[in-house]
N, C-alpha and C. Protein backbone atom coordinates (compact mmCIF):
# COMPACT_ATOMS: atom_id res chain seq x y z
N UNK A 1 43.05 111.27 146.32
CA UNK A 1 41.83 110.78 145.69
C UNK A 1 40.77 110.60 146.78
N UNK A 2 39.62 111.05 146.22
CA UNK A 2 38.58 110.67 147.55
C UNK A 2 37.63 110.01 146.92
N UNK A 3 36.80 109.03 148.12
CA UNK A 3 36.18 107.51 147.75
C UNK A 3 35.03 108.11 148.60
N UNK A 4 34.25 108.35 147.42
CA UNK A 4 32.62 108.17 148.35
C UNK A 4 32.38 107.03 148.16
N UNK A 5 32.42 106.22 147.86
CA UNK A 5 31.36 104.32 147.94
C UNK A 5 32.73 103.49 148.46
N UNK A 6 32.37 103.21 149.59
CA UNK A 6 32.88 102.56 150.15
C UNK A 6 33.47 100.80 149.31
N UNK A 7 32.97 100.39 148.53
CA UNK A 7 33.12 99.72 147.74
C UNK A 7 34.49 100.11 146.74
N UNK A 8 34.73 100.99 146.54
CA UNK A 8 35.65 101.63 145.81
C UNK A 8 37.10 101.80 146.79
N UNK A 9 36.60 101.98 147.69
CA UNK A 9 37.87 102.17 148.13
C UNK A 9 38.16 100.49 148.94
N UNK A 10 37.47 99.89 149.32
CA UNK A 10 37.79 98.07 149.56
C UNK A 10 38.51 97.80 148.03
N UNK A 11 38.28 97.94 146.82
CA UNK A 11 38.73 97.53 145.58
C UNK A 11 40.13 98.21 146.05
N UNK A 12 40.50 99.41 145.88
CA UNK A 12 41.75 99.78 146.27
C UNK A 12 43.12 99.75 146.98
N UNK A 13 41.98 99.08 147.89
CA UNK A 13 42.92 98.79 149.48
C UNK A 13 43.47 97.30 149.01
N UNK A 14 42.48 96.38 148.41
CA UNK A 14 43.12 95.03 147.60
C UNK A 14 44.01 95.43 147.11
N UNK A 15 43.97 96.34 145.62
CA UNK A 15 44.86 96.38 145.15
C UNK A 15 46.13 96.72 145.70
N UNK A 16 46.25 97.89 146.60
CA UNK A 16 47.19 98.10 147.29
C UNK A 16 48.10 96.65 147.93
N UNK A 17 47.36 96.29 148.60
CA UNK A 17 47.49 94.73 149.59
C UNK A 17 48.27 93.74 148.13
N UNK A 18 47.76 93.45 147.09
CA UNK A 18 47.99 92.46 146.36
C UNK A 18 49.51 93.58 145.62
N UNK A 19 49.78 94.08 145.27
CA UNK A 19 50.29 95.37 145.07
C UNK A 19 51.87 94.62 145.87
N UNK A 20 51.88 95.15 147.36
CA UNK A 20 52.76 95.45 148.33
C UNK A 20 52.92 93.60 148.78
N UNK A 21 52.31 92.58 148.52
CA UNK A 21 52.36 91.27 148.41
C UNK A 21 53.40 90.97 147.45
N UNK A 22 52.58 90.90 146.09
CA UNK A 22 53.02 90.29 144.96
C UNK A 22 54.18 90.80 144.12
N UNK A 23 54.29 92.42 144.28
CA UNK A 23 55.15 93.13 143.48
C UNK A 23 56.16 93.59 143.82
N UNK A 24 55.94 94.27 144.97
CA UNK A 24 57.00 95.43 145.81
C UNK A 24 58.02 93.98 146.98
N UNK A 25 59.28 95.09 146.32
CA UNK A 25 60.67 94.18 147.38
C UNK A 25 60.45 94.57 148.33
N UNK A 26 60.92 93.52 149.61
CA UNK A 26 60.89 94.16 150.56
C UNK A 26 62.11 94.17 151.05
N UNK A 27 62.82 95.52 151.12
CA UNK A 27 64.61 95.19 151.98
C UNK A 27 64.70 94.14 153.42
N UNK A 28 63.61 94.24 153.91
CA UNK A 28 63.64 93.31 154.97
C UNK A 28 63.75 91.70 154.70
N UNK A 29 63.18 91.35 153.75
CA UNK A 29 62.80 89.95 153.33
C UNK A 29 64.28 89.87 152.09
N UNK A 30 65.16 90.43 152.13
CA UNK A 30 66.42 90.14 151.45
C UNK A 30 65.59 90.45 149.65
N UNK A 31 64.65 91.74 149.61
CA UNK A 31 64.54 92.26 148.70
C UNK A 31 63.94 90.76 147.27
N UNK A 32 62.86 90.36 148.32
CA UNK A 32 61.92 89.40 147.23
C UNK A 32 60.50 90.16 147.75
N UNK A 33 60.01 89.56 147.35
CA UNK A 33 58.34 89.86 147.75
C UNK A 33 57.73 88.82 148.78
N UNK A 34 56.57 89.53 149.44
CA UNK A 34 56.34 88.56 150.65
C UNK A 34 55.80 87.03 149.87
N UNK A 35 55.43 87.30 148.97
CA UNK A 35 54.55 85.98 148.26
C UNK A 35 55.80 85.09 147.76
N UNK A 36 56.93 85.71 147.54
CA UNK A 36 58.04 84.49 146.98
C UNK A 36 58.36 84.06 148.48
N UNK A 37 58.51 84.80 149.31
CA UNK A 37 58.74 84.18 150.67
C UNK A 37 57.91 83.04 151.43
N UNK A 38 56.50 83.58 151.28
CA UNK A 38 55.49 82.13 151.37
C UNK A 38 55.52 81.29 150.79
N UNK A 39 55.57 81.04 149.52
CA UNK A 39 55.38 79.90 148.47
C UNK A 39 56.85 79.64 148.81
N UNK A 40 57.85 80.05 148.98
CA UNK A 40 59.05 79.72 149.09
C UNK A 40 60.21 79.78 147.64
N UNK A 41 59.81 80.38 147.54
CA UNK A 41 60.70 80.87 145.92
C UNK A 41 61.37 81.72 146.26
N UNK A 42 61.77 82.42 147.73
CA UNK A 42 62.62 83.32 147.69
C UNK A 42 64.55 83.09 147.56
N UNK A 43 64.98 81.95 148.03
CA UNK A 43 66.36 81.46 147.74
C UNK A 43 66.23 81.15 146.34
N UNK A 44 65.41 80.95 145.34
CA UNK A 44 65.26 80.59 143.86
C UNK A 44 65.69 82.04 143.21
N UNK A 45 64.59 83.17 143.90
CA UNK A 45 64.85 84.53 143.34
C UNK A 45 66.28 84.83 143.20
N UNK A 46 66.89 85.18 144.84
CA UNK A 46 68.10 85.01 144.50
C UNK A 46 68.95 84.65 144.38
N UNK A 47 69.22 83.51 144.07
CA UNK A 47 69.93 83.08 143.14
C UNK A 47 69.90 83.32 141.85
N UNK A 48 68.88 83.70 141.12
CA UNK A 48 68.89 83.52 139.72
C UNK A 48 69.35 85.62 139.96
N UNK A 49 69.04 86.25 140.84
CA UNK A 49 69.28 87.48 140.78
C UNK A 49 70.96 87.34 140.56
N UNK A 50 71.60 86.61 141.64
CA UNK A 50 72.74 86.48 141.47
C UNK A 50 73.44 86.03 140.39
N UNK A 51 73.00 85.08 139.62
CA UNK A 51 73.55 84.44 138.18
C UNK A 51 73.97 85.67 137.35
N UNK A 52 72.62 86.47 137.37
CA UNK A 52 72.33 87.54 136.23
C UNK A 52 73.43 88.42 136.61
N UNK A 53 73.58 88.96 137.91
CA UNK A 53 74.72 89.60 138.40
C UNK A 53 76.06 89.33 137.73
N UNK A 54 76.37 87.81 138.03
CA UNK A 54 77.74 87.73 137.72
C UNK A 54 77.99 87.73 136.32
N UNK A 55 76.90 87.14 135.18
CA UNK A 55 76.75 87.05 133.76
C UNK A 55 76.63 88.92 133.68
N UNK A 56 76.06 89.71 134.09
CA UNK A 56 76.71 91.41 133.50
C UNK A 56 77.67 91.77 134.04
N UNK A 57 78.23 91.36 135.03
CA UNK A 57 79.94 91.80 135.25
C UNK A 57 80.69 91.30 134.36
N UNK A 58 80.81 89.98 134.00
CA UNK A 58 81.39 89.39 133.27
C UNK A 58 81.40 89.84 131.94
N UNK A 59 80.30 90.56 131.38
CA UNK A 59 79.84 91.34 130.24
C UNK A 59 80.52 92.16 130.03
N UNK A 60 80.50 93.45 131.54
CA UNK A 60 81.06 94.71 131.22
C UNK A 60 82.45 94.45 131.17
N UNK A 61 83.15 93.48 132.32
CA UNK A 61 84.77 93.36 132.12
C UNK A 61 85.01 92.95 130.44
N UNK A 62 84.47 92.33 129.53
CA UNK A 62 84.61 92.50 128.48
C UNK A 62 84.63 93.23 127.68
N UNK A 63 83.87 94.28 128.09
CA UNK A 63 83.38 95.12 126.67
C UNK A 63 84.44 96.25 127.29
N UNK A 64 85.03 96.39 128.76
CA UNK A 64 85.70 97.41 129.18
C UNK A 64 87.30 96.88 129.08
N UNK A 65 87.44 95.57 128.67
CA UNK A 65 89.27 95.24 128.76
C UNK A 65 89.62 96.10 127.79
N UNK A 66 89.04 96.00 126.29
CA UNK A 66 89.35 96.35 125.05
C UNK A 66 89.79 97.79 125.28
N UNK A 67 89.01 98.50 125.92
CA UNK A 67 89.18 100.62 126.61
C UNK A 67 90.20 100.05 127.30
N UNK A 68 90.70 99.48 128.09
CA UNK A 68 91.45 99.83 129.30
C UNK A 68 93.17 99.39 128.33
N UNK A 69 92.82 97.87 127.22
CA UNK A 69 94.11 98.44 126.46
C UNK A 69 94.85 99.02 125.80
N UNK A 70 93.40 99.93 124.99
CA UNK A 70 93.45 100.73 124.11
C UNK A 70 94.27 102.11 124.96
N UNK A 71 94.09 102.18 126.63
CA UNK A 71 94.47 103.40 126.73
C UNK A 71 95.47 102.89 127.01
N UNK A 72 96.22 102.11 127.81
CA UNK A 72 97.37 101.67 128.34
C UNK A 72 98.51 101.56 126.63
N UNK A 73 98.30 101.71 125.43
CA UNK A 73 98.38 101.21 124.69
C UNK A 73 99.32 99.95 124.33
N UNK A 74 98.73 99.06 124.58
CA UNK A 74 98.86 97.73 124.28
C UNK A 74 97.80 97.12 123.37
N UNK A 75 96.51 97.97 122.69
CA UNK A 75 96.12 97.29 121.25
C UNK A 75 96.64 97.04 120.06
């Protein structure tokens, strides 16, 4: 994309900036965003990442015992 008004491309470069802040993980920062890291919400993130983790394992070992006796046959 090319920016003749310089104005246009400062709007962009924010967005970018607020963008790569607010939205985008960073693998370095244990995959939160730099803004949960400032405000300090990043041990909140994951943890609750982790909850969710163990609540869909716990899901799939369910929905997968029922297949695994069905083949062994023991249903």
């Amino acid at each position: 994309m090319n920016y003749f008004d310089p104005w246009i491309l400062e709007r962009e470069i924010r967005r970018w900036v607020d963008y790569c802040n607010h939205q985008r993980y960073h693998e370095s920062l244990g995959n939160v965003t730099p803004a949960d890291v400032y405000f300090g919400r990043a041990k909140e993130v994951q943890t609750r990442r982790e909850e969710i983790k163990q609540r869909t394992l716990e899901w799939r070992r369910q929905q997968y015992r029922p297949v695994l006796l069905q083949g062994a046959g023991l249903s």
